[in-house]
Protein backbone atom coordinates (compact mmCIF):
# COMPACT_ATOMS: atom_id res chain seq x y z
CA UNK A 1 0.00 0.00 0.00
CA UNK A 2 1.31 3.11 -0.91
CA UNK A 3 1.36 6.36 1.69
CA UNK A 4 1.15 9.12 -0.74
CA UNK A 5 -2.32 10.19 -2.19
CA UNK A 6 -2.71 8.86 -5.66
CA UNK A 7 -3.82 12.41 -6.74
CA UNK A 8 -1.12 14.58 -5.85
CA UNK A 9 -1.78 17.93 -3.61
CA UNK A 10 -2.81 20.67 -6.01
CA UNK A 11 -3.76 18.35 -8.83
CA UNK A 12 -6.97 16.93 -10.10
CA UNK A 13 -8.27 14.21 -11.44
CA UNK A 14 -8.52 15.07 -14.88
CA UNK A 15 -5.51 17.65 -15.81
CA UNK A 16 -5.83 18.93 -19.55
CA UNK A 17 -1.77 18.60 -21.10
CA UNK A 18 -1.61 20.90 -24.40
CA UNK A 19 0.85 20.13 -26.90
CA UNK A 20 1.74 23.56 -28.99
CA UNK A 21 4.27 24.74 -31.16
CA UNK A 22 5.73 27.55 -29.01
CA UNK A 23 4.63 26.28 -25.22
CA UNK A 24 6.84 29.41 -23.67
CA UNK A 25 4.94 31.71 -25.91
CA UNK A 26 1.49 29.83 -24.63
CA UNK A 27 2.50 30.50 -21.05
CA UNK A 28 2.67 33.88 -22.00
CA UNK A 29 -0.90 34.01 -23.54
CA UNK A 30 -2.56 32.40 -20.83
CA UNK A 31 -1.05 34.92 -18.09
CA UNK A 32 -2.36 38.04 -20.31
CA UNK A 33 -5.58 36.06 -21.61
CA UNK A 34 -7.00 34.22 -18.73
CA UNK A 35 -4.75 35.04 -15.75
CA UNK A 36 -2.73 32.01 -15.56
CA UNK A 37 0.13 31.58 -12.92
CA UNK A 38 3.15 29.44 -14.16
CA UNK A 39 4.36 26.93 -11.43
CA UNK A 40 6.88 25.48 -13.48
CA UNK A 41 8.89 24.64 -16.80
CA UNK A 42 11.38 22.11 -17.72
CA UNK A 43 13.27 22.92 -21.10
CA UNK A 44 14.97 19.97 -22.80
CA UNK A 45 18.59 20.54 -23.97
CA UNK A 46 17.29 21.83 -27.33
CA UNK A 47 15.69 24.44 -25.35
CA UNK A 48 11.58 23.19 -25.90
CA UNK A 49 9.85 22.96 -23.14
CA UNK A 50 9.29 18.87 -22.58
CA UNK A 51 7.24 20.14 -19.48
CA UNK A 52 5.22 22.92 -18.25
CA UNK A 53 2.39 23.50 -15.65
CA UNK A 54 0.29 26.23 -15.03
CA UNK A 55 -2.85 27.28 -13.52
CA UNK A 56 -5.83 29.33 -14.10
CA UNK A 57 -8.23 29.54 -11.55
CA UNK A 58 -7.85 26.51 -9.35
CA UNK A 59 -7.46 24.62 -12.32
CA UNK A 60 -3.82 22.92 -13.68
CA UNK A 61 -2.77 23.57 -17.24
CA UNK A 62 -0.29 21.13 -18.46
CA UNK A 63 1.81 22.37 -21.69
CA UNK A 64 4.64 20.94 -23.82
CA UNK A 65 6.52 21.96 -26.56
CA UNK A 66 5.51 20.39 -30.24
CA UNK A 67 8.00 17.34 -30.55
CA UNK A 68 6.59 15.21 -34.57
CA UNK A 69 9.52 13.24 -33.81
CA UNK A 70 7.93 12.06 -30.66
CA UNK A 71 4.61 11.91 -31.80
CA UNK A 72 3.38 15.10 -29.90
CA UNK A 73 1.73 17.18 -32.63
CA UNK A 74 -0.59 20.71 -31.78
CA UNK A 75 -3.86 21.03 -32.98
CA UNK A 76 -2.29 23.20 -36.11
CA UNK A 77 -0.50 20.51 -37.43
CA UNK A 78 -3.94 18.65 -37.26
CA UNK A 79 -5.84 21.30 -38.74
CA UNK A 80 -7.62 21.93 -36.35
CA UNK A 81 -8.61 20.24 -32.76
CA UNK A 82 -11.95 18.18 -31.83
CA UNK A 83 -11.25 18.94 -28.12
CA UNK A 84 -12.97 22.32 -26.11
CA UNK A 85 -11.30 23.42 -22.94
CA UNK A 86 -14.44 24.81 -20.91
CA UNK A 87 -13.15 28.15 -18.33
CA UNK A 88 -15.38 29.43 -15.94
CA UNK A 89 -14.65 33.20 -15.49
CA UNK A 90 -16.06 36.07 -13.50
CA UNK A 91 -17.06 38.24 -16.26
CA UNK A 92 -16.79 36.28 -19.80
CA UNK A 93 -16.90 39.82 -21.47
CA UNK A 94 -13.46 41.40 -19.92
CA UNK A 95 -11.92 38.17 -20.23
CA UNK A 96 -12.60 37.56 -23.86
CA UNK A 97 -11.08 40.41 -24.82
CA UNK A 98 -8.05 39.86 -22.89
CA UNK A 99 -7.67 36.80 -25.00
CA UNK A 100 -8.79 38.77 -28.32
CA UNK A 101 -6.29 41.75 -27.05
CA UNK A 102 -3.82 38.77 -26.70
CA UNK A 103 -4.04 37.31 -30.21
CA UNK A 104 -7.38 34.84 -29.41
CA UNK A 105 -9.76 34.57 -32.18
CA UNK A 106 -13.56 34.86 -31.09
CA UNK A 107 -15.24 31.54 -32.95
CA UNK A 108 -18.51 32.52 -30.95
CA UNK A 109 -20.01 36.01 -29.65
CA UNK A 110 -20.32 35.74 -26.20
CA UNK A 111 -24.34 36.04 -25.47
CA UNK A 112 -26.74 34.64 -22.97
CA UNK A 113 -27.91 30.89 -23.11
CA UNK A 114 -30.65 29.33 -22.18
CA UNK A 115 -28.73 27.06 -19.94
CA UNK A 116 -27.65 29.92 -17.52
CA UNK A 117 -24.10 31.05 -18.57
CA UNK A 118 -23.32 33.82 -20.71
CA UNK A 119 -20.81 32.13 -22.61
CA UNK A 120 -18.68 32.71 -25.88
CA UNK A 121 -16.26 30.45 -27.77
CA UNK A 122 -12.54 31.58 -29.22
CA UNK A 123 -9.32 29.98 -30.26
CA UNK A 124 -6.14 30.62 -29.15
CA UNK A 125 -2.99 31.41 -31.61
CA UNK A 126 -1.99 27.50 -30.95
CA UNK A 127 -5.26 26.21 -32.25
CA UNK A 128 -6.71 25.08 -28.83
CA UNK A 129 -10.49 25.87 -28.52
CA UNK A 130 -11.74 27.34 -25.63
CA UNK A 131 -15.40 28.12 -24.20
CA UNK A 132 -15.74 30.57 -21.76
CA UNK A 133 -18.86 31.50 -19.71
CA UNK A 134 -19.74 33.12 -16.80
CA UNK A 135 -22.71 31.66 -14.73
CA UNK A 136 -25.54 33.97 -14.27
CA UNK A 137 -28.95 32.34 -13.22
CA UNK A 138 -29.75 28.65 -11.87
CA UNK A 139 -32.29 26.99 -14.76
CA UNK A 140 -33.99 23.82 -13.74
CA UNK A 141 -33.41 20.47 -16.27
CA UNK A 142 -37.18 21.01 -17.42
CA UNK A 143 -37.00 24.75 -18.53
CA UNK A 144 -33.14 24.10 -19.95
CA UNK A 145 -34.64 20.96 -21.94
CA UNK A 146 -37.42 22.93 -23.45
CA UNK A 147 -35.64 25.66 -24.37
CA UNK A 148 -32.90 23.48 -25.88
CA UNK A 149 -35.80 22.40 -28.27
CA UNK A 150 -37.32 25.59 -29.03
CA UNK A 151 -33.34 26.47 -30.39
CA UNK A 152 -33.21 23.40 -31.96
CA UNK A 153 -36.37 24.23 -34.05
CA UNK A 154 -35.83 27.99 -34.94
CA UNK A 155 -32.61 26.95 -36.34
């Protein structure tokens, strides 16, 4: 049996580790963007980062440098990612224009949803998506459900 907690202190369950082609530069555009405080970096003798951690919020934010001959590829040499990082805020207005001011492109107006957040999408100059939102009012499963369907038929 082991005495150390399988999850260590300051870490969660589920810790999101980006891959992008200029990680140092990324650390840099989640401080202005979103906030983010770095708690670490180890560069690699070639000078890429082979790890990074920070965190925005509570939250950890794994990065790493872009390394094809290792297999770790960012989301532009994909064309494009399927994944969504999801960032609670305090005000989803100020901060998504921190991230535009910072070299984010807005893939979705922030506006009011019928779920409760106002919430916007972007993507950052590595090609990660991000949603942002900012709760504002408590909707019950029954009034988010029917809404849900009324904006599924008027589109």
């Amino acid at each position: 049996m082991n005495s150390v907690p399988a999850i260590p202190s300051g870490m969660t369950a589920i810790t999101p580790h980006l891959v992008c082609d200029g990680a140092a530069a990324a650390i840099d555009f989640y401080v202005q963007a979103f906030g983010a405080v770095e708690a670490g970096r180890l560069p690699g003798p070639d000078g890429r980062l082979m790890h990074a951690m920070i965190r925005i919020g509570d939250a950890p934010l794994m990065l790493v440098d872009a390394c094809p001959e290792y297999g770790a590829v960012g989301p532009k040499t994909l064309n494009g990612s399927p994944v969504t990082i999801h960032l609670y805020v305090a005000d989803v207005d100020a901060t998504i224009a921190r991230a535009v001011a910072a070299g984010a492109r807005v893939t979705m107006p922030v506006a009011d949803m019928f779920w409760g957040d106002r919430y916007g999408k972007l993507e950052d100059p590595f090609g990660h998506q991000w949603s942002v939102a900012t709760h504002i009012r408590d909707v019950g499963p029954e009034e988010i459900n029917s809404a849900m369907l009324q904006a599924c038929r008027d589109s």
